[in-house]
Protein backbone atom coordinates (compact mmCIF):
# COMPACT_ATOMS: atom_id res chain seq x y z
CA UNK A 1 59.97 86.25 118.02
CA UNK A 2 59.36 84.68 121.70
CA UNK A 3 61.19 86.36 124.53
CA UNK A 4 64.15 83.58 125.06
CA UNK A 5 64.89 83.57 121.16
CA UNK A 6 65.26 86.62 121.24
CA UNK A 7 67.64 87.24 124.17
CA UNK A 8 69.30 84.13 122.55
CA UNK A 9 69.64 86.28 119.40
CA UNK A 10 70.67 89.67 121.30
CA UNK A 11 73.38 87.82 122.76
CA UNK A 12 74.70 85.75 119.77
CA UNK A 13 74.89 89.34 117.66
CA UNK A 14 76.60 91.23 120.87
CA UNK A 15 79.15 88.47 120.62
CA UNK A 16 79.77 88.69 116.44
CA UNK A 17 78.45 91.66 115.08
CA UNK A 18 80.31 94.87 115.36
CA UNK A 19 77.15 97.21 114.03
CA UNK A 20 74.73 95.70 116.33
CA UNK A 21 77.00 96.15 119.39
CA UNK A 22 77.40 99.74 118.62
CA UNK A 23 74.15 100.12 118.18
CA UNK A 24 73.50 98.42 121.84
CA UNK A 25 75.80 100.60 123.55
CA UNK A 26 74.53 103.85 121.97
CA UNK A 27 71.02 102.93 122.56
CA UNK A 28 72.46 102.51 126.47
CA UNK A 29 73.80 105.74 126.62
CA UNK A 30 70.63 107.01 125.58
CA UNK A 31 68.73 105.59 127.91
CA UNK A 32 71.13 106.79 130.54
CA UNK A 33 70.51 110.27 129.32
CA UNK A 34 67.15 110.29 129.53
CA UNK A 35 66.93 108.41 132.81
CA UNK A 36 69.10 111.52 134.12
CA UNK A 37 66.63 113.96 132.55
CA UNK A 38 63.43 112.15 134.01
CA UNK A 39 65.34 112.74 137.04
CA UNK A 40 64.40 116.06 136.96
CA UNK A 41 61.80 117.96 138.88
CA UNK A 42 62.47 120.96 136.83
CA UNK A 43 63.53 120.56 133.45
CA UNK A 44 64.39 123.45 131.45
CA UNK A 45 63.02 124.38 128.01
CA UNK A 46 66.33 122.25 126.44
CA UNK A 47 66.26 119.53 128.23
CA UNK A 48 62.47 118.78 127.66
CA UNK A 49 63.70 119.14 124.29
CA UNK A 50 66.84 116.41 124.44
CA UNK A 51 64.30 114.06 126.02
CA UNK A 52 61.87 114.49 123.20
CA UNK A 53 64.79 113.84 120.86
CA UNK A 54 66.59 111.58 122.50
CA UNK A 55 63.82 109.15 122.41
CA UNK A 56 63.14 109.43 118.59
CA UNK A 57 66.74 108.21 118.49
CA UNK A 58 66.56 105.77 120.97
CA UNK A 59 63.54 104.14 118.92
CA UNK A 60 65.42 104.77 115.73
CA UNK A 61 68.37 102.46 117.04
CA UNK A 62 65.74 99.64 118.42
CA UNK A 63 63.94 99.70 115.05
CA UNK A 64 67.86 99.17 113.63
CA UNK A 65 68.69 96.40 115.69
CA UNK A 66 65.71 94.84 115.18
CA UNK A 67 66.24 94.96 111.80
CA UNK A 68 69.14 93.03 112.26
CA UNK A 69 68.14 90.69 114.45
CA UNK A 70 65.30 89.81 111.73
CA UNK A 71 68.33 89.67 109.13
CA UNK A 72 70.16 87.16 111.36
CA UNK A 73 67.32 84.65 111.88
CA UNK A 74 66.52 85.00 108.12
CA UNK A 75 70.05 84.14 107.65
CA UNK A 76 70.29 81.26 110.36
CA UNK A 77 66.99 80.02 109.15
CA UNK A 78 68.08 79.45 105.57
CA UNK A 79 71.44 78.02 106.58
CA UNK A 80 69.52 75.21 108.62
């Protein structure tokens, strides 16, 4: 997908899909997190951890959402 459609499709399933809006906000959080942790001069042994995990997860939900965006243009391409 080119870069406007798919801004054009972020913000049509923020607006009318529940999932995909969780999914948004948690992947936000997450990234919030880990900018905190890269923040950091001295990690400890846990945190270096929770960044290593936390971006698994963060992928995890952007493969998910993708996923769904793919579902939605499949969907809006067959209703056309």
């Amino acid at each position: 997908m080119e870069l406007t459609k798919v801004e054009s499709v972020k913000d049509e399933l923020m607006t009318s899909n529940p999932e995909f809006r969780e999914l948004a906000r948690e992947h936000g959080r997450y990234e919030e997190r880990l900018s905190e942790l890269s923040a950091l001069a001295y990690p400890s042994d846990e945190e270096q951890l929770e960044e290593v995990t936390l971006k698994k997860k963060k992928l995890a939900l952007k493969d998910q959402m993708y996923s769904l965006m793919l579902q939605h243009e499949k969907t809006a391409s067959t209703e056309h």
